[in-house]
Structure formats: C-alpha cells, structure tokens
N, C-alpha and C. Protein backbone atom coordinates (compact mmCIF):
# COMPACT_ATOMS: atom_id res chain seq x y z
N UNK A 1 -5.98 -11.50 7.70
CA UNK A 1 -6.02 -10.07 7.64
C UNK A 1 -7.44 -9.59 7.36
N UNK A 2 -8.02 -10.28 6.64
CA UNK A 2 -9.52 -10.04 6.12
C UNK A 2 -10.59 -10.27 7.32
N UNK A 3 -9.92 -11.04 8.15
CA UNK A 3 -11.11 -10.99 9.10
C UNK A 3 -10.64 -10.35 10.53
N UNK A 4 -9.51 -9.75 10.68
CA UNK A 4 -9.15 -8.66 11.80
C UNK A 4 -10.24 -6.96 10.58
N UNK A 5 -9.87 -7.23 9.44
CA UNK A 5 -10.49 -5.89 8.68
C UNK A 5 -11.85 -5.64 9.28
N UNK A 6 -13.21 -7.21 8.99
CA UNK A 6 -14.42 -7.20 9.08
C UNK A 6 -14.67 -6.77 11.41
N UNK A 7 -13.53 -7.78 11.79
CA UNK A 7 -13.93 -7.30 13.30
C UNK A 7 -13.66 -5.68 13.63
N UNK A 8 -12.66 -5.32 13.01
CA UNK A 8 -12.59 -4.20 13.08
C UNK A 8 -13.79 -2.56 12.95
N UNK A 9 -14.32 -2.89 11.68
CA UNK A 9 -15.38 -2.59 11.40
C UNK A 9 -16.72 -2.86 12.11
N UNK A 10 -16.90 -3.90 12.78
CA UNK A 10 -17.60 -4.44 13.42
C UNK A 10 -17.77 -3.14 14.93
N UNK A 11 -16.46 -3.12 15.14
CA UNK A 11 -16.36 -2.17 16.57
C UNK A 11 -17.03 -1.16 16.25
N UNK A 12 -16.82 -0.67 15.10
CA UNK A 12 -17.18 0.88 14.47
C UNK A 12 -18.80 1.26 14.24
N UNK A 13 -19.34 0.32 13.99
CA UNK A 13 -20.63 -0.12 13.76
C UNK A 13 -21.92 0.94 14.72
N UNK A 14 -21.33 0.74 16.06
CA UNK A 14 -22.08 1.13 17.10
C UNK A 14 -22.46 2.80 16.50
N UNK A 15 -21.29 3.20 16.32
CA UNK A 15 -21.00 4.50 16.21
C UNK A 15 -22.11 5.15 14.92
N UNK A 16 -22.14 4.62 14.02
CA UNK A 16 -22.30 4.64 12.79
C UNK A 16 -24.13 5.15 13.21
N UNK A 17 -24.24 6.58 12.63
CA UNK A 17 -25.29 7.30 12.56
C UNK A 17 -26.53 6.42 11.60
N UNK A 18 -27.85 6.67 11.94
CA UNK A 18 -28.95 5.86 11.16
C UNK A 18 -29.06 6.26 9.73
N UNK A 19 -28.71 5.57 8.45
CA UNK A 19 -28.83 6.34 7.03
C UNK A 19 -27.87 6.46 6.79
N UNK A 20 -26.13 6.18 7.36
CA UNK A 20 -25.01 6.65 7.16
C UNK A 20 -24.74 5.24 6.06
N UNK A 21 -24.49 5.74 5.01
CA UNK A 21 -23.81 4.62 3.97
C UNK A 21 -22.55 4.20 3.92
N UNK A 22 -22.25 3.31 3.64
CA UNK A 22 -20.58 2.20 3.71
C UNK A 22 -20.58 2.08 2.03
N UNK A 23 -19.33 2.03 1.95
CA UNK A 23 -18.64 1.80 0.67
C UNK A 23 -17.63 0.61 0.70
N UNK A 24 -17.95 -0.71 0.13
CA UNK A 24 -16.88 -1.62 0.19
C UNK A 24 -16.19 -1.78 -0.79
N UNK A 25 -15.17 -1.66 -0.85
CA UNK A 25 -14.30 -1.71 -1.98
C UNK A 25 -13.23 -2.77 -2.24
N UNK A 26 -13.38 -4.15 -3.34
CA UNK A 26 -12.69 -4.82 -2.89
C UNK A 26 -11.64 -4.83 -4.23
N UNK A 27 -10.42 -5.55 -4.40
CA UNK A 27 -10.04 -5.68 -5.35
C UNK A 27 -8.80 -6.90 -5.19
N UNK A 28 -9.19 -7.83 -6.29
CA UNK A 28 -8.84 -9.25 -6.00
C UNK A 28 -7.26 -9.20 -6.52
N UNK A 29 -6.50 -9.88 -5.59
CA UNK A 29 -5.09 -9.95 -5.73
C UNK A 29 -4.75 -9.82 -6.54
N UNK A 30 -5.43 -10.88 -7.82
CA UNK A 30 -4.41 -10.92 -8.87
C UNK A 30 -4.94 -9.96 -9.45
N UNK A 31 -5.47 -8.57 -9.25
CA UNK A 31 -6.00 -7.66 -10.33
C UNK A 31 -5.07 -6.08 -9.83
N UNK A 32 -4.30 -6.65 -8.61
CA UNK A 32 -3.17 -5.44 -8.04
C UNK A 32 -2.24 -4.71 -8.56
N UNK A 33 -1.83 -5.36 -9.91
CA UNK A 33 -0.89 -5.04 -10.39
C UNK A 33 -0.97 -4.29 -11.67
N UNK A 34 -2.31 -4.63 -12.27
CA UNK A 34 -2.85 -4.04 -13.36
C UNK A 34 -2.31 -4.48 -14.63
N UNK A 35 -2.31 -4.03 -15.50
CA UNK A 35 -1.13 -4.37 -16.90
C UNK A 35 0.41 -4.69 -16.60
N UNK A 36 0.88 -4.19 -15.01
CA UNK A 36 2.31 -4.71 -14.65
C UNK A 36 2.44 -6.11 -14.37
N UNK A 37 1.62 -6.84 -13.87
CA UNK A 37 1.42 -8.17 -13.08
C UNK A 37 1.77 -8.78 -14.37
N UNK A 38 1.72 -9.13 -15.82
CA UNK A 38 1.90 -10.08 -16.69
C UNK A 38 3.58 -9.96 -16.81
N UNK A 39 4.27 -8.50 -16.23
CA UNK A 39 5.24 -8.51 -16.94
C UNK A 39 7.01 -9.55 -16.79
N UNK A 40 7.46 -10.50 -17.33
CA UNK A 40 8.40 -11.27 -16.69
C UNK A 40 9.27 -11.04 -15.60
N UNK A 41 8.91 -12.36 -14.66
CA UNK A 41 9.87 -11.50 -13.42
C UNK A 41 10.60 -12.90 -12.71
N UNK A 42 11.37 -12.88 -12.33
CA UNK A 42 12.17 -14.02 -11.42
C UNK A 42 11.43 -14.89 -10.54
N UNK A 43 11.60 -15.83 -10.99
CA UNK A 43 10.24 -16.81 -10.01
C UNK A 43 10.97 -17.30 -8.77
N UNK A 44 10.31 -17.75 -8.13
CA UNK A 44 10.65 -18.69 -6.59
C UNK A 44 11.54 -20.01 -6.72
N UNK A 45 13.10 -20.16 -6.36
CA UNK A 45 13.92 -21.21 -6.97
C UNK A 45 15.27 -20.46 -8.01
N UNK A 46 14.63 -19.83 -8.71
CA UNK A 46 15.71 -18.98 -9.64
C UNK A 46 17.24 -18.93 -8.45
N UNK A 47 18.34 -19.25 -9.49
CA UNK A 47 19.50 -18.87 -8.81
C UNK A 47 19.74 -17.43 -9.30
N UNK A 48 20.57 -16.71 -8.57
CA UNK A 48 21.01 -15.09 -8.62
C UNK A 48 22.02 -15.50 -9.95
N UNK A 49 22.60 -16.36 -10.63
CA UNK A 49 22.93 -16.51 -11.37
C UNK A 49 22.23 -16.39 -12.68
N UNK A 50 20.95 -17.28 -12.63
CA UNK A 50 20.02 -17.49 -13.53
C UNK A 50 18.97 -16.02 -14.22
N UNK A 51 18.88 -15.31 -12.52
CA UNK A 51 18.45 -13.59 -12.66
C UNK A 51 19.07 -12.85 -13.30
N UNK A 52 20.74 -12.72 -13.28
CA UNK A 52 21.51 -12.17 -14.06
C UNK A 52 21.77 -12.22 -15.64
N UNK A 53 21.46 -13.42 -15.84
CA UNK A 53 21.72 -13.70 -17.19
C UNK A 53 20.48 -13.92 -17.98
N UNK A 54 19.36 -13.57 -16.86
CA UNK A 54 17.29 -13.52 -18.21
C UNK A 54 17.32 -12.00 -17.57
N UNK A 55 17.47 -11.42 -16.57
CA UNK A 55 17.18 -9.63 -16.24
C UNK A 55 18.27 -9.02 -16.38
N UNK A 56 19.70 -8.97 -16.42
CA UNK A 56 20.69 -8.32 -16.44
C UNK A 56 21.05 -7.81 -15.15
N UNK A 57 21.74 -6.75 -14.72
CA UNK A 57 22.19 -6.04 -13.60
C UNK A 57 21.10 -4.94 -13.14
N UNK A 58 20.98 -5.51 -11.60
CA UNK A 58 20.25 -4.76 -10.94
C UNK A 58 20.72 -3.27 -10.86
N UNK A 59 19.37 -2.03 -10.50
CA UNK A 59 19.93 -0.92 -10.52
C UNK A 59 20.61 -0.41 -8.88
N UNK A 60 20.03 -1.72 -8.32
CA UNK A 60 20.78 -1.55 -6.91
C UNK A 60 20.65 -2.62 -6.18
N UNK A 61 21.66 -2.86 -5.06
CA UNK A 61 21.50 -4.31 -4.73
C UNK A 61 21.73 -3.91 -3.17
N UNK A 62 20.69 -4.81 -1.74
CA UNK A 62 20.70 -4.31 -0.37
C UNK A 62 21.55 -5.35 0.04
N UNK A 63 22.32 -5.41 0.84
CA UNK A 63 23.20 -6.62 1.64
C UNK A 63 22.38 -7.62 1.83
N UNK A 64 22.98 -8.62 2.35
CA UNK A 64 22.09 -9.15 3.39
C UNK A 64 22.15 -9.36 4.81
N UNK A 65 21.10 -9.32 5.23
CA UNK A 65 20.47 -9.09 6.34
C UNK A 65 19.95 -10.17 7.02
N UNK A 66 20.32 -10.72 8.52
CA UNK A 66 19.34 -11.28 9.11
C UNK A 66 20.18 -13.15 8.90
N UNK A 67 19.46 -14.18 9.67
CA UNK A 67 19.73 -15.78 9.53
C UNK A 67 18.61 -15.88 9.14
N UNK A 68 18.28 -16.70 7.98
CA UNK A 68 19.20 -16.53 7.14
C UNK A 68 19.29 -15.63 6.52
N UNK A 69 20.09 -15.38 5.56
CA UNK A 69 21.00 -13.96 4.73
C UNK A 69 19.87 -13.94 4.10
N UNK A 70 19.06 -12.67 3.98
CA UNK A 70 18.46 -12.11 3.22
C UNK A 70 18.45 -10.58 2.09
N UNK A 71 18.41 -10.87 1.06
CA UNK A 71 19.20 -9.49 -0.15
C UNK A 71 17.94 -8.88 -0.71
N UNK A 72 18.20 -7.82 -0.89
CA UNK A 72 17.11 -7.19 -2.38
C UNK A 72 18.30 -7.15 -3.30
N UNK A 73 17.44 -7.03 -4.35
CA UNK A 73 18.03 -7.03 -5.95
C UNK A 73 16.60 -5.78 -6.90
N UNK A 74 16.90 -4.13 -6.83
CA UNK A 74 15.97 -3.64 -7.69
C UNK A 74 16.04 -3.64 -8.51
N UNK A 75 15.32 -3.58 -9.57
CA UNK A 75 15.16 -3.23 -11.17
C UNK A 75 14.21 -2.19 -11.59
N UNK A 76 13.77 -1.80 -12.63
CA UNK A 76 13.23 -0.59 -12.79
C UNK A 76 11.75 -1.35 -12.55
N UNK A 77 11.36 -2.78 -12.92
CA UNK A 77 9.87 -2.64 -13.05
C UNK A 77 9.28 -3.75 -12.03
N UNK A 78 10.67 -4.01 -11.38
CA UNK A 78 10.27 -4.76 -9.74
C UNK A 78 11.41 -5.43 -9.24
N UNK A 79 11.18 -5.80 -7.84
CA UNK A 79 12.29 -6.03 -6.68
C UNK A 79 12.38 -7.73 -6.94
N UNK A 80 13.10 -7.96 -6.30
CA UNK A 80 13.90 -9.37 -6.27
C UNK A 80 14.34 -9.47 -4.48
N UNK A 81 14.14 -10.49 -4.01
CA UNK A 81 14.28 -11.08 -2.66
C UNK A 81 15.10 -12.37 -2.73
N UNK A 82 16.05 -12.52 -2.35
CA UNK A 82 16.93 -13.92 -2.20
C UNK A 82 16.99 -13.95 -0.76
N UNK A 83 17.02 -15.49 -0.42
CA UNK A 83 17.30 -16.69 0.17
C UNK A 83 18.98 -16.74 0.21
N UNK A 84 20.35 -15.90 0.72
CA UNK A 84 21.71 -16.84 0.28
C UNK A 84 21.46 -16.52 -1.31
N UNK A 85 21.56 -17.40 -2.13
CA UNK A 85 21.79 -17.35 -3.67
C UNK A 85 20.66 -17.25 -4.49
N UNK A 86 19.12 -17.74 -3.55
CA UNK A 86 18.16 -18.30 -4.10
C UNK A 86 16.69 -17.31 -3.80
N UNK A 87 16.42 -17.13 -5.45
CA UNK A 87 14.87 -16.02 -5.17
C UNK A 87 13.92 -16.58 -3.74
N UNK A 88 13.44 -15.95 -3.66
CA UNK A 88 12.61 -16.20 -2.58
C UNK A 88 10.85 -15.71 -3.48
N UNK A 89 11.02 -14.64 -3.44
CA UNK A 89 10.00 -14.08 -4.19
C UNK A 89 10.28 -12.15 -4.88
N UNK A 90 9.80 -12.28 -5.66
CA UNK A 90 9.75 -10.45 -6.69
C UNK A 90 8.31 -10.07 -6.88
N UNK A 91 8.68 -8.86 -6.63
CA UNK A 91 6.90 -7.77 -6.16
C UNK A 91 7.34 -6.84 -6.79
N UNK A 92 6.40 -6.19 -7.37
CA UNK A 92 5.71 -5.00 -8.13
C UNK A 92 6.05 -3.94 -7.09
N UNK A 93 6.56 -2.75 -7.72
CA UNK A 93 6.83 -1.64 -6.57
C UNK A 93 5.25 -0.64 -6.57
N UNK A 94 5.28 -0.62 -5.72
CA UNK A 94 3.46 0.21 -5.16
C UNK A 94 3.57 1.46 -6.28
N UNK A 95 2.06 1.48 -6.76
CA UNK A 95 2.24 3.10 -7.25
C UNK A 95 1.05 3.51 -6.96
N UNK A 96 0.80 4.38 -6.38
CA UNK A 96 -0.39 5.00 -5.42
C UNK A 96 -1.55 5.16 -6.67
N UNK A 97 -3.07 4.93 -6.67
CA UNK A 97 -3.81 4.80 -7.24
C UNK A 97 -3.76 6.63 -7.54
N UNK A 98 -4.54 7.04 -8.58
CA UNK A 98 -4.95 8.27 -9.05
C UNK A 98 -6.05 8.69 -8.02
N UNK A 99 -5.68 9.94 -7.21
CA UNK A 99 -6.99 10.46 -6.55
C UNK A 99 -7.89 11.15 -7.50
N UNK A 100 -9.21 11.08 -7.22
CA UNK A 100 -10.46 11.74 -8.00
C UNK A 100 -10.78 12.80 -6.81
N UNK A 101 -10.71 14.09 -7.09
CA UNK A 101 -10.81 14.90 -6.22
C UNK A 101 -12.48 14.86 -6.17
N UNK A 102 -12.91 15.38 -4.58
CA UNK A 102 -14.08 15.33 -4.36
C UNK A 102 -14.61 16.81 -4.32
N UNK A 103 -16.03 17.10 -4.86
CA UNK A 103 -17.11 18.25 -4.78
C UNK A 103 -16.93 18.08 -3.49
C-alpha cells in the first residue's frame, strides 16, 4: 500500500508549482490506536466460548457470511471477527482525528 501511496504521488509531482511545499505525515501502526490499543481484547485462536466468558455479551452480533462462515461480535470498545467458532482477529472502531480549523 505504501508504495502504490509514493507512485502515486510521484504522478502528481509534474504538476506541483516551483516553491510549493509537501507535508508528510506519517504515523506508525502501533501508535493508531492511542491509549485504546493497550486495552484487553480477544486474540487470534480464542474460542467464541472463551470471548464470552473474559468479555461477556456482545452489544450486537452480524451472521455469518460467506465460505467460510464469517461473524462480527461488537462491544463498546472494539469488534471481534470469527472464523466458524474461532477469533480471527478484533480492531479498534475508527474515531476520526480532531480537526484544527485553518486561518
């Protein structure tokens, strides 16, 4: 993905007026989540059994979908993905950064 980003930019380049400044802004995976990222969450392997009884009951649960059966499981402070019975992986729900309005 990082290097469709840089070719991308690359195209744009031409365009780009003499003196016109770039702003790169990077921010490293594990720093995405902020103070949420430490917080306990269902690891990869967990049975939907094992989720139930360390997180309790989800506040909503999606069918599943697709070969193989694939589910969500939400909670208030992140999602849950199963495999059939088995986590797959749990993500942090997006919360849009604070805009700084501009002069």
């Amino acid at each position: 993905m990082r290097l469709s980003a840089v070719v991308c930019l690359a195209c744009l380049l031409p365009f780009a007026a003499p003196g016109d400044e770039w702003e790169v802004i990077e921010i490293p995976v594990g720093a995405q989540g902020g103070a949420r990222a430490a917080l306990p969450r269902p690891e990869r392997g967990m049975s939907s059994d094992t989720v139930l009884a360390r997180f309790g009951e989800p506040i909503s649960i999606t069918a599943p979908v697709g070969e193989p059966p694939i589910s969500r499981w939400t909670y208030a402070d992140f999602t849950v993905y199963f495999e059939g019975d088995t986590v797959i992986h749990s993500v942090l729900p997006h919360t849009p950064a604070r805009r700084v309005p501009r002069d």
